[in-house]
Protein backbone atom coordinates (compact mmCIF):
# COMPACT_ATOMS: atom_id res chain seq x y z
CA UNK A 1 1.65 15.02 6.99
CA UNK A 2 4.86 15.12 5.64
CA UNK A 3 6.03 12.72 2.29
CA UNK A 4 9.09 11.73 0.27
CA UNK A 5 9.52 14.25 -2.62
CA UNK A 6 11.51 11.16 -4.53
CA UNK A 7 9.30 8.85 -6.68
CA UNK A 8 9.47 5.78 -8.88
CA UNK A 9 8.47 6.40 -12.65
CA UNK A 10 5.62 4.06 -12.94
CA UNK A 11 2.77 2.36 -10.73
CA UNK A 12 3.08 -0.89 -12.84
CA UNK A 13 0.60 -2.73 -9.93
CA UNK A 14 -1.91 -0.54 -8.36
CA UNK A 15 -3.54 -1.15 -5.08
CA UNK A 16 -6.15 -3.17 -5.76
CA UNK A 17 -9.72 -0.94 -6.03
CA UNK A 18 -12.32 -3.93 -5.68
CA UNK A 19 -12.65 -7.91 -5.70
CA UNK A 20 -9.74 -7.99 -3.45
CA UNK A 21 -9.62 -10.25 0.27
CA UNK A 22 -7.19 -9.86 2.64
CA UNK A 23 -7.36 -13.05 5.31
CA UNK A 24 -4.45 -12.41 8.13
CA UNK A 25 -3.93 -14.29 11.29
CA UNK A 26 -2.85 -13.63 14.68
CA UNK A 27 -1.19 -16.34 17.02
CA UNK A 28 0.21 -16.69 19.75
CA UNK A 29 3.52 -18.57 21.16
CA UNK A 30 2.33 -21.41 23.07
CA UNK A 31 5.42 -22.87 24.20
CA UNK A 32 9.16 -21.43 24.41
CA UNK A 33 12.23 -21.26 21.69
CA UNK A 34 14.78 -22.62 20.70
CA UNK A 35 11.62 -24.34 18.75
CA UNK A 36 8.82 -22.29 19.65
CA UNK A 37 5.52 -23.10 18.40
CA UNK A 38 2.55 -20.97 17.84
CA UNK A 39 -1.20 -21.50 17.89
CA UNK A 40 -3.66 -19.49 15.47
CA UNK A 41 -6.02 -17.03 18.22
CA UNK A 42 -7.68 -14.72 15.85
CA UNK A 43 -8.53 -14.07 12.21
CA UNK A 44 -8.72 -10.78 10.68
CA UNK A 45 -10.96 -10.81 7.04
CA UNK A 46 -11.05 -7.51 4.95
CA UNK A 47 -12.72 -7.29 1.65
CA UNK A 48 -12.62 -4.31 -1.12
CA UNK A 49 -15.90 -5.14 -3.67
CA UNK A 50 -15.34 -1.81 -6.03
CA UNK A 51 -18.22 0.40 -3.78
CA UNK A 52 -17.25 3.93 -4.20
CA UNK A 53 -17.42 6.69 -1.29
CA UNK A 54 -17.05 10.35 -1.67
CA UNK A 55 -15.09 12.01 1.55
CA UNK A 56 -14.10 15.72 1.55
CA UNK A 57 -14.67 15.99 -1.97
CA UNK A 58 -12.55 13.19 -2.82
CA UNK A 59 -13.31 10.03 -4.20
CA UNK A 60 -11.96 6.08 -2.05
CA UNK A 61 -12.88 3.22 -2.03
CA UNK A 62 -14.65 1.12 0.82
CA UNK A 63 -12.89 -1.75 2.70
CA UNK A 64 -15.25 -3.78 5.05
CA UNK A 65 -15.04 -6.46 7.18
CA UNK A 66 -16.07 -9.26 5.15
CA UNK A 67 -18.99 -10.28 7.38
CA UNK A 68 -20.05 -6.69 6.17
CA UNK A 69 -19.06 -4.39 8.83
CA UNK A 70 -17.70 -0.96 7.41
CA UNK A 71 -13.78 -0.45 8.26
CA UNK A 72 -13.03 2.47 6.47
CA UNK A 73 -12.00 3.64 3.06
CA UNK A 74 -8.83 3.17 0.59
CA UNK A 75 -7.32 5.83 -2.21
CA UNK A 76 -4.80 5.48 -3.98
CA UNK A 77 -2.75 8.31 -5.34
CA UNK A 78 0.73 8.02 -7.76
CA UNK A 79 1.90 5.14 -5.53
CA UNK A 80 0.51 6.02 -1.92
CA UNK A 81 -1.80 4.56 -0.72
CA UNK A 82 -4.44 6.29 2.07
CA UNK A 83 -6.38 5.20 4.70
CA UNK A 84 -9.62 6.39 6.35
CA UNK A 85 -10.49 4.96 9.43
CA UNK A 86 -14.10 4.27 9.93
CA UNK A 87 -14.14 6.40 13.18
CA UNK A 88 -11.94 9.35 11.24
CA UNK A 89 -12.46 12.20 9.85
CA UNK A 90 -8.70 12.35 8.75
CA UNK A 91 -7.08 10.04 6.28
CA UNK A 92 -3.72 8.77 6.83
CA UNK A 93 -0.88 7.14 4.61
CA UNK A 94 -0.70 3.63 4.84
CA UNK A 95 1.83 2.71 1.79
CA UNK A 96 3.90 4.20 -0.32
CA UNK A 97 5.05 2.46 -3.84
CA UNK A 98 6.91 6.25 -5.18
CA UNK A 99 9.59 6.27 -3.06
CA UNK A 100 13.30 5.78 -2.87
CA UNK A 101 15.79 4.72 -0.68
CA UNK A 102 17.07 6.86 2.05
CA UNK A 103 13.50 8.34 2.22
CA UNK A 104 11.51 9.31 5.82
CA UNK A 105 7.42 8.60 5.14
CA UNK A 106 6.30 11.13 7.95
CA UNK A 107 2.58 9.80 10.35
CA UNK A 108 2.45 6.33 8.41
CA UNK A 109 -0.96 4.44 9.61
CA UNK A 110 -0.25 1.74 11.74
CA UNK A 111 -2.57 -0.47 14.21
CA UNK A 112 -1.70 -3.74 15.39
CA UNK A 113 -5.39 -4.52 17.08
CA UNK A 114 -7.38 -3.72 13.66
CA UNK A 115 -5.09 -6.29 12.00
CA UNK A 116 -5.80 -8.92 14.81
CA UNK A 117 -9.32 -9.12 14.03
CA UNK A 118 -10.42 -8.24 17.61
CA UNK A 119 -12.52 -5.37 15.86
CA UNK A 120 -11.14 -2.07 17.64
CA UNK A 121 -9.01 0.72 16.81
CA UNK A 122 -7.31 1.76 20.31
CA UNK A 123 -3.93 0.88 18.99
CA UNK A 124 -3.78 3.04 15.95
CA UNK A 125 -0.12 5.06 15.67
CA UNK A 126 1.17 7.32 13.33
CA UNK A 127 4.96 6.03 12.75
CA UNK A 128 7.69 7.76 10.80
CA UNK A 129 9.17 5.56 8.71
CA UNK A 130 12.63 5.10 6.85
CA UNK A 131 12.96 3.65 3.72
CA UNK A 132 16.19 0.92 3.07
CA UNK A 133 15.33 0.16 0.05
CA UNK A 134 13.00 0.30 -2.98
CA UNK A 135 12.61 -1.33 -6.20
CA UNK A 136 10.99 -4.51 -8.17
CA UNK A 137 11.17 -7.48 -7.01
CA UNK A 138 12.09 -10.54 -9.72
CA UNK A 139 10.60 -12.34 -6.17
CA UNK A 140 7.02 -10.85 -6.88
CA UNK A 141 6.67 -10.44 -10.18
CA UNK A 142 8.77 -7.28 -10.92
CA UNK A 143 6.12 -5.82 -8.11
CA UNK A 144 8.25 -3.00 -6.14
CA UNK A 145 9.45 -3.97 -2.89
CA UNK A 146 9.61 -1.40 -0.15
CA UNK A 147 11.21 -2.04 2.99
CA UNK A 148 12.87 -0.26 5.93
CA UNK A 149 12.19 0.66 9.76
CA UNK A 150 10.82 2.52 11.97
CA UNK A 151 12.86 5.87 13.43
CA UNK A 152 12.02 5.63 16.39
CA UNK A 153 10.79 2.22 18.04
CA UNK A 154 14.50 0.28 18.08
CA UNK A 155 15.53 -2.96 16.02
CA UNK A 156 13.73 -5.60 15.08
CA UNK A 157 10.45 -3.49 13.98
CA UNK A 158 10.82 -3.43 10.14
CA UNK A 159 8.50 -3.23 7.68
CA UNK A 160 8.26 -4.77 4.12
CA UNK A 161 5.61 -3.83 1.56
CA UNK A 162 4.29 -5.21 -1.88
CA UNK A 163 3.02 -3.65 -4.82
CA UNK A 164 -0.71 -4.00 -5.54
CA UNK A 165 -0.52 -6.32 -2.32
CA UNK A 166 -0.05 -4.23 1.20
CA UNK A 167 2.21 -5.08 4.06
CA UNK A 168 3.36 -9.07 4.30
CA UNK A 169 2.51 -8.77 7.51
CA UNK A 170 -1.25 -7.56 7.15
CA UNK A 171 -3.06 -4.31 6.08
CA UNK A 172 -1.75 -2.17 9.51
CA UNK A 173 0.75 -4.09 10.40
CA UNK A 174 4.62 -3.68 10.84
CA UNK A 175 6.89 -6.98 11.92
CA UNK A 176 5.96 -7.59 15.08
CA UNK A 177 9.28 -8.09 17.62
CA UNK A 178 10.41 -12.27 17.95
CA UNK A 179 10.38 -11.64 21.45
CA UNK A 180 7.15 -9.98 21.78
CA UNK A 181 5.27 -14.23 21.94
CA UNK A 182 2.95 -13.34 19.20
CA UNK A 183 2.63 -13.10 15.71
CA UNK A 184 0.98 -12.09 12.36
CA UNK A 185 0.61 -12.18 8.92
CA UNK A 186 -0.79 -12.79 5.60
CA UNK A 187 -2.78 -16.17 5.63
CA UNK A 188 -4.45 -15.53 2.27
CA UNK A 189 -4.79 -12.40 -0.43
CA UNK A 190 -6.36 -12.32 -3.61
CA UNK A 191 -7.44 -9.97 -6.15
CA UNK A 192 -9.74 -10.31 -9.56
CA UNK A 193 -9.69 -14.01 -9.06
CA UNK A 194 -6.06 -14.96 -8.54
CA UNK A 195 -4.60 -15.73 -5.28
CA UNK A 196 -1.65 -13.49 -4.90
CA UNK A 197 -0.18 -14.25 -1.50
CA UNK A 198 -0.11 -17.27 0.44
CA UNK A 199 0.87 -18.30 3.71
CA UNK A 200 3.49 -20.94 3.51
CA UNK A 201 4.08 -20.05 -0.24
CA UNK A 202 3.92 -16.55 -0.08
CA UNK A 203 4.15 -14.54 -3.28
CA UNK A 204 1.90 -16.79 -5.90
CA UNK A 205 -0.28 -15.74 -8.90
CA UNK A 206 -2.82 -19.28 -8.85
CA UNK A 207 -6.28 -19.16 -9.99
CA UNK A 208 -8.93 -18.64 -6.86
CA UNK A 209 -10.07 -16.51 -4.50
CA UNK A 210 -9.28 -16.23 -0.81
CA UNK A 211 -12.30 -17.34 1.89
CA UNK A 212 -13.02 -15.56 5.00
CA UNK A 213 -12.22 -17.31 7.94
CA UNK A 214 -14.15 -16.82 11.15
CA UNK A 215 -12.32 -19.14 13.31
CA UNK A 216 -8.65 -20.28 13.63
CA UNK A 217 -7.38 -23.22 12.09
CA UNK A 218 -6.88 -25.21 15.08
CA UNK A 219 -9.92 -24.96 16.57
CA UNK A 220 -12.85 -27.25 15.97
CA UNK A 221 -16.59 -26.33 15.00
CA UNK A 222 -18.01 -26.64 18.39
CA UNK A 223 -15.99 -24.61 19.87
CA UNK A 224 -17.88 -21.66 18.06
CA UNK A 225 -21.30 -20.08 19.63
CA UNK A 226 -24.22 -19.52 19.08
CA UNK A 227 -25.94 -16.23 19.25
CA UNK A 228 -29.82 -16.38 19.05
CA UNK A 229 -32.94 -14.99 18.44
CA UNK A 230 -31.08 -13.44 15.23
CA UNK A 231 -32.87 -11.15 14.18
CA UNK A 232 -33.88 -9.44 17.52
CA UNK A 233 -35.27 -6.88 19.06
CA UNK A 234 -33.21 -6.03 21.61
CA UNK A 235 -32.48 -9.41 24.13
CA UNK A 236 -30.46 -11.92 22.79
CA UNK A 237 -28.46 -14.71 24.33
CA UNK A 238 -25.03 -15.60 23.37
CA UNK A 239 -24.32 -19.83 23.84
CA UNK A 240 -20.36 -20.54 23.76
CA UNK A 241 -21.68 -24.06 25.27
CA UNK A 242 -19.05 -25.54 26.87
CA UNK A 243 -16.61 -23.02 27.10
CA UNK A 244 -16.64 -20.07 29.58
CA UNK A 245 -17.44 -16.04 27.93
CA UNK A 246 -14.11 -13.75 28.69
CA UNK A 247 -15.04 -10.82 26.75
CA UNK A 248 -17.60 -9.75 24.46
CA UNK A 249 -17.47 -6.15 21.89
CA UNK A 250 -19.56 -5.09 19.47
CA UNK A 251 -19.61 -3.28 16.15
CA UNK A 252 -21.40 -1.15 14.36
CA UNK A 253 -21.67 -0.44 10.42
CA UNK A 254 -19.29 1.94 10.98
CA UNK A 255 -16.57 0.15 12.23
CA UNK A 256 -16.90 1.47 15.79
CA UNK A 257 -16.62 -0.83 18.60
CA UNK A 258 -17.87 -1.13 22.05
CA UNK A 259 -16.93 -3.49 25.17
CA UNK A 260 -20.28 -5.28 26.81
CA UNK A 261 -19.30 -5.29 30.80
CA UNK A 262 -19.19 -9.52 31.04
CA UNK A 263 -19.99 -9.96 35.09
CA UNK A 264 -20.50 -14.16 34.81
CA UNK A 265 -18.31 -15.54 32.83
CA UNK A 266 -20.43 -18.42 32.56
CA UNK A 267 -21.29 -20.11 28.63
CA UNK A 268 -24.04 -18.75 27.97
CA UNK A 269 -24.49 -14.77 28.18
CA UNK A 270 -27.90 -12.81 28.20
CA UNK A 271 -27.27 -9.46 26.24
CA UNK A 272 -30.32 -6.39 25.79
CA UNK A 273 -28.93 -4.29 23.12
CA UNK A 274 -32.62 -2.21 23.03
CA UNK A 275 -30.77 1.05 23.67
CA UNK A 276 -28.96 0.90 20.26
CA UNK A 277 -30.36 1.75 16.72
CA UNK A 278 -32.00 -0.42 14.44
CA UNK A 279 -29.21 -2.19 12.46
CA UNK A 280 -26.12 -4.47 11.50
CA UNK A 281 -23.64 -5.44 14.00
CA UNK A 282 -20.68 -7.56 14.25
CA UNK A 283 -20.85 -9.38 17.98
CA UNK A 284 -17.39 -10.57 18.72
CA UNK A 285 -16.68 -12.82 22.06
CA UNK A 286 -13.87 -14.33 22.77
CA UNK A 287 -13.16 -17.75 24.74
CA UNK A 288 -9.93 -17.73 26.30
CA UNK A 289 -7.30 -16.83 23.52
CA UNK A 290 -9.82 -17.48 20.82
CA UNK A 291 -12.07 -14.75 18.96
CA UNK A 292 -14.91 -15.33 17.07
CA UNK A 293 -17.52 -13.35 15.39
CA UNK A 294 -21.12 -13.23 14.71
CA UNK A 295 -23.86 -11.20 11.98
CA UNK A 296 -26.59 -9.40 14.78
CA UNK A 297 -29.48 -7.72 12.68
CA UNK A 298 -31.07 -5.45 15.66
CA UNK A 299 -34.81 -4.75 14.27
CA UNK A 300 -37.47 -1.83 15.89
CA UNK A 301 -38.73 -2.35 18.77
């Protein structure tokens, strides 16, 4: 890949290494402007707890789904910031905190369905990026502010970055389009015990720690399922009670992720996952517009 030569003297707030959650939401536009209004779908959690990995000969840092599930792995180097998908055996720039306006960031890591929390990674892009401009921020805490746009996917697709934070708009994210009827974003990061970013408030520096969320603010606690026996074997039933079963993926440790072929979409779903290994998995099903996700431990037959 190709990089800016320029560079800012000093790294004053490094991408956080461990202790760190990420909580970003996806919604979607549920009825029409001039005052549209949007309704939380999805909830993507990420969490960084300081476990090293050794790749190539290099040393990064894991980032999992909170629930556990293995996502991929984080370095950080003079200000950029790499990522390693879980299902790569390449790692990609993410973020760069070294660079200077008027700069192009060549294959920049981008994928708007990791950051949705639907667990996948079919919409990963490598973007070239320009820089418009690059330096602290009295907004954040003298953190360095990069922003700019893409080369080659038209206005309105812009990008803004924070030191030590990520993307405002979540880990793999860029702004998504106004007119596109969907949205993301931040809900939550902290790091080391101090909220850093806030939806609503945005950049803060409060005492606390963010909490996974697992369904969207708007819904209710029924409207969750069930998935039982848990631990299994191999046959398990998934119970959305009431509501009907649109789709249904699952994930492994590693991050990868498989669609289940959903014939009935009926509430409750009978699953035999005897054909896979012995394991943790991450069952996600959604219900219309809504996602959730469940802990499967799959024992021996």
């Amino acid at each position: 890949m190709t990089l800016a030569l320029s560079a800012q003297a000093q790294v004053n707030f490094p991408f956080p290494d461990s202790a760190a959650t990420w909580v970003q939401y996806y919604e979607t536009m549920v009825s029409p402007p001039p005052l549209p209004t949007f309704e939380w779908v999805s909830t993507a959690n990420f969490c960084m707890d300081g476990t090293d990995t050794l790749i190539a000969g290099m040393s990064f840092t894991r980032l999992s789904d909170c629930a556990g599930g293995y996502v991929g792995a984080i370095r950080q180097d003079t200000g950029a910031v790499y990522f390693q998908p879980a299902d790569s055996a390449q790692a990609y720039l993410l973020y760069d905190f070294g660079v200077s306006m008027g700069d192009t960031l060549r294959d920049v890591y981008v994928n708007e369905l990791l950051g949705t929390g639907t667990g996948g990674w079919m919409n990963a892009d490598l973007i070239d990026l320009v820089v418009t401009s690059s330096a602290p921020s009295t907004n954040y805490d003298g953190r360095i502010e990069v922003q700019g746009h893409p080369l080659d996917l038209g206005p309105g697709i812009d990008f803004q970055w924070v030191e030590g934070i990520g993307s405002i708009h979540g880990l793999f994210t860029l702004n998504p389009l106004n007119v596109s009827g969907y949205w993301y974003g931040i809900h939550c990061m902290s790091h080391q015990d101090t909220v850093r970013w806030e939806e609503g408030a945005w950049f803060v520096n409060a005492p606390g720690a963010c909490s996974p969320q697992y369904v969207g603010i708007s819904e209710e606690a029924e409207s969750s399922f069930r998935v039982y026996p848990n631990p299994t074997t191999g046959k398990v039933f998934v119970d959305a009670r009431d509501r009907q079963i649109d789709e249904v993926r699952i994930s492994d440790a590693m991050g990868r992720t498989d669609p289940i072929l959903v014939t009935d979409r009926s509430p409750l779903l009978e699953l035999d996952l005897g054909d896979r290994s012995a394991g943790v998995y991450l069952l996600h099903v959604r219900s219309g517009r809504s996602w959730s996700t469940e802990r499967l431990l799959l024992l021996d037959r």
